[in-house]
C-alpha atoms as a PDB file:
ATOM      1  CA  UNK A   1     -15.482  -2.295  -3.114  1.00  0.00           C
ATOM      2  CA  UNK A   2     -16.983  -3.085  -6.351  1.00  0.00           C
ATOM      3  CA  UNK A   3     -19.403  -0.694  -8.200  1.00  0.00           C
ATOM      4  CA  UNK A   4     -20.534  -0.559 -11.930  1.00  0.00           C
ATOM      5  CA  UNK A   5     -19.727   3.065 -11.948  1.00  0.00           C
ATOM      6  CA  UNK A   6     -17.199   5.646 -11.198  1.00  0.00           C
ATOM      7  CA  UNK A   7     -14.397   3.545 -11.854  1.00  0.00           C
ATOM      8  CA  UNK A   8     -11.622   4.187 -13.908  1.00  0.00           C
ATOM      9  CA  UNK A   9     -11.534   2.434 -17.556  1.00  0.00           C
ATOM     10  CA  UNK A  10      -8.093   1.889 -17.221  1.00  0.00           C
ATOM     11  CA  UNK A  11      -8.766  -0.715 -14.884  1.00  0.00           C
ATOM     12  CA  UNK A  12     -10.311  -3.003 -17.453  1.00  0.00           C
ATOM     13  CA  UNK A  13      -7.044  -2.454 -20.023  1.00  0.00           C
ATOM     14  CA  UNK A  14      -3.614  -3.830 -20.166  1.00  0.00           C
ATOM     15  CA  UNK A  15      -0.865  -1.796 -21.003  1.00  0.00           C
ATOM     16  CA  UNK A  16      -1.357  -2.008 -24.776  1.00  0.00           C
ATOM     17  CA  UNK A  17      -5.312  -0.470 -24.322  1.00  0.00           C
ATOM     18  CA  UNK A  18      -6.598  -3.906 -24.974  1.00  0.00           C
ATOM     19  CA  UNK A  19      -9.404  -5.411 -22.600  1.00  0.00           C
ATOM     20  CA  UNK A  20      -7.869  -7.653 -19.624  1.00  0.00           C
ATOM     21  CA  UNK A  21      -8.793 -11.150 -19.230  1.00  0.00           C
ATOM     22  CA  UNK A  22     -10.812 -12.634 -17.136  1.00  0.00           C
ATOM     23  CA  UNK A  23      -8.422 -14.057 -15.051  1.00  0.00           C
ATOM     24  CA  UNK A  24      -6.533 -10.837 -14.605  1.00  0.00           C
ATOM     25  CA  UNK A  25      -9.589  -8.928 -13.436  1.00  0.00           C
ATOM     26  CA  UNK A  26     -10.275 -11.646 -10.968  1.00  0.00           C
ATOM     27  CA  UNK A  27      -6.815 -10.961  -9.681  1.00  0.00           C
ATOM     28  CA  UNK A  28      -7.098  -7.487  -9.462  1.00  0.00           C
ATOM     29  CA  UNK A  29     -10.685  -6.994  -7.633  1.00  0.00           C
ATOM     30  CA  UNK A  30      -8.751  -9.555  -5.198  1.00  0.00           C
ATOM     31  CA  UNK A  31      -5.913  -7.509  -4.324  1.00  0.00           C
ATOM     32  CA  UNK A  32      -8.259  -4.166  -4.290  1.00  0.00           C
ATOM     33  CA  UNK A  33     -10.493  -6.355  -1.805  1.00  0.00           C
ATOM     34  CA  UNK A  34      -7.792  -7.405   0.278  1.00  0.00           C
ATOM     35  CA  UNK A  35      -5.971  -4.562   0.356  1.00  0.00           C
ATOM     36  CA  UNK A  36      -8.843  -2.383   1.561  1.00  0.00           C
ATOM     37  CA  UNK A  37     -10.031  -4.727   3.642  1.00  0.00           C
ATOM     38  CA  UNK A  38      -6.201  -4.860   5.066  1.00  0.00           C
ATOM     39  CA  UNK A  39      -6.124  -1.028   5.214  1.00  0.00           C
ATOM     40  CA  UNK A  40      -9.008  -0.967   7.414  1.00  0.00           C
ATOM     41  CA  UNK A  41      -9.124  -3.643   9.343  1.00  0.00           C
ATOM     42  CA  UNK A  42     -10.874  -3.614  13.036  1.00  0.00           C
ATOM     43  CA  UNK A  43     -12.704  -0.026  11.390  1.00  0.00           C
ATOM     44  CA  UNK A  44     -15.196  -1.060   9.796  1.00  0.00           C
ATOM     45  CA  UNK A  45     -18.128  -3.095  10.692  1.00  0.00           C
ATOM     46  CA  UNK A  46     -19.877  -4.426   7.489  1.00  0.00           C
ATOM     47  CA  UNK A  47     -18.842  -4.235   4.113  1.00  0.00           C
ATOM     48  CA  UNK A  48     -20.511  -3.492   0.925  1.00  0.00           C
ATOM     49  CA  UNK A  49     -18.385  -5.649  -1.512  1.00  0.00           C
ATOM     50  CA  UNK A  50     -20.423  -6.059  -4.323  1.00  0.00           C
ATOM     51  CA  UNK A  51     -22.618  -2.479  -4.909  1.00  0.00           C
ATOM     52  CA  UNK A  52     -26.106  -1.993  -6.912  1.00  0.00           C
ATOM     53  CA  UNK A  53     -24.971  -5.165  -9.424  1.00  0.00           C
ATOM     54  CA  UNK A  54     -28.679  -6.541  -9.528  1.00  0.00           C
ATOM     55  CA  UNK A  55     -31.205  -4.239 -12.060  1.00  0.00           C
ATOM     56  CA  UNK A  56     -35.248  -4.148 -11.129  1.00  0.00           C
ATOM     57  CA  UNK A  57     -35.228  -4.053 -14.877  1.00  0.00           C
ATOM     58  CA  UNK A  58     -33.410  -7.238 -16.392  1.00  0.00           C
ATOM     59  CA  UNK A  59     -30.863  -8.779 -13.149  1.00  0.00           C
ATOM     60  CA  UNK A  60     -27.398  -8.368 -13.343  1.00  0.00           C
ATOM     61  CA  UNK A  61     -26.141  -5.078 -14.374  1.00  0.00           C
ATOM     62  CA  UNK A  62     -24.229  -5.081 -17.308  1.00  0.00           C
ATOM     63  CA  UNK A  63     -21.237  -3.589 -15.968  1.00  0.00           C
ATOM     64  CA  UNK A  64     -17.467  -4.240 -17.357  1.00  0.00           C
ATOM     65  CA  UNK A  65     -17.289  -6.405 -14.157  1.00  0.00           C
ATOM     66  CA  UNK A  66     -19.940  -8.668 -15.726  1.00  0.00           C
ATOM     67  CA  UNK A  67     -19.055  -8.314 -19.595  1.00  0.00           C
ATOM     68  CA  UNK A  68     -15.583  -9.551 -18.534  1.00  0.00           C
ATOM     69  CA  UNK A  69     -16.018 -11.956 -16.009  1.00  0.00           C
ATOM     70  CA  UNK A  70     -19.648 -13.364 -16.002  1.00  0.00           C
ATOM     71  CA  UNK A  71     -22.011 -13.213 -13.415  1.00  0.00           C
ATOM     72  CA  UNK A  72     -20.002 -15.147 -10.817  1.00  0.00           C
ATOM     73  CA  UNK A  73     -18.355 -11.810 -10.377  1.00  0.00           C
ATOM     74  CA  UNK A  74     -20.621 -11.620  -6.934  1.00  0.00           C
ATOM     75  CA  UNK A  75     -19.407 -14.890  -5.950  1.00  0.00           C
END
């Protein structure tokens, strides 16, 4: 549900171009969550929420998931 790549970039902008807060990423990855999770309810038996966020190299990915909201992105 939430991957450090192939997502679009306009998801991290408001509709000036600027970078979202915090708070309004939070808000969408919860709606995305609970609207897939909604969607496809009583199909699905496990879910991969959080995908490939942890490096062998140096931890946490950097994504735009974790430059915006921190590491408690996972949470």
């Amino acid at each position: 549900m939430v991957w450090h790549s192939q997502i679009l970039k306009d998801l991290f902008m408001d509709e000036s171009g600027k970078q979202i807060s915090k708070d309004a990423l939070l808000k969408k990855m919860e709606n995305h969550i609970l609207t897939l999770i909604d969607r496809y309810k009583g199909k699905i038996n496990a879910w991969d929420v959080v995908n490939e966020a942890i490096t062998p190299e140096d931890g946490c990915r950097k994504s735009k998931w974790y430059g915006i909201i921190g590491p408690e992105f996972m949470e």
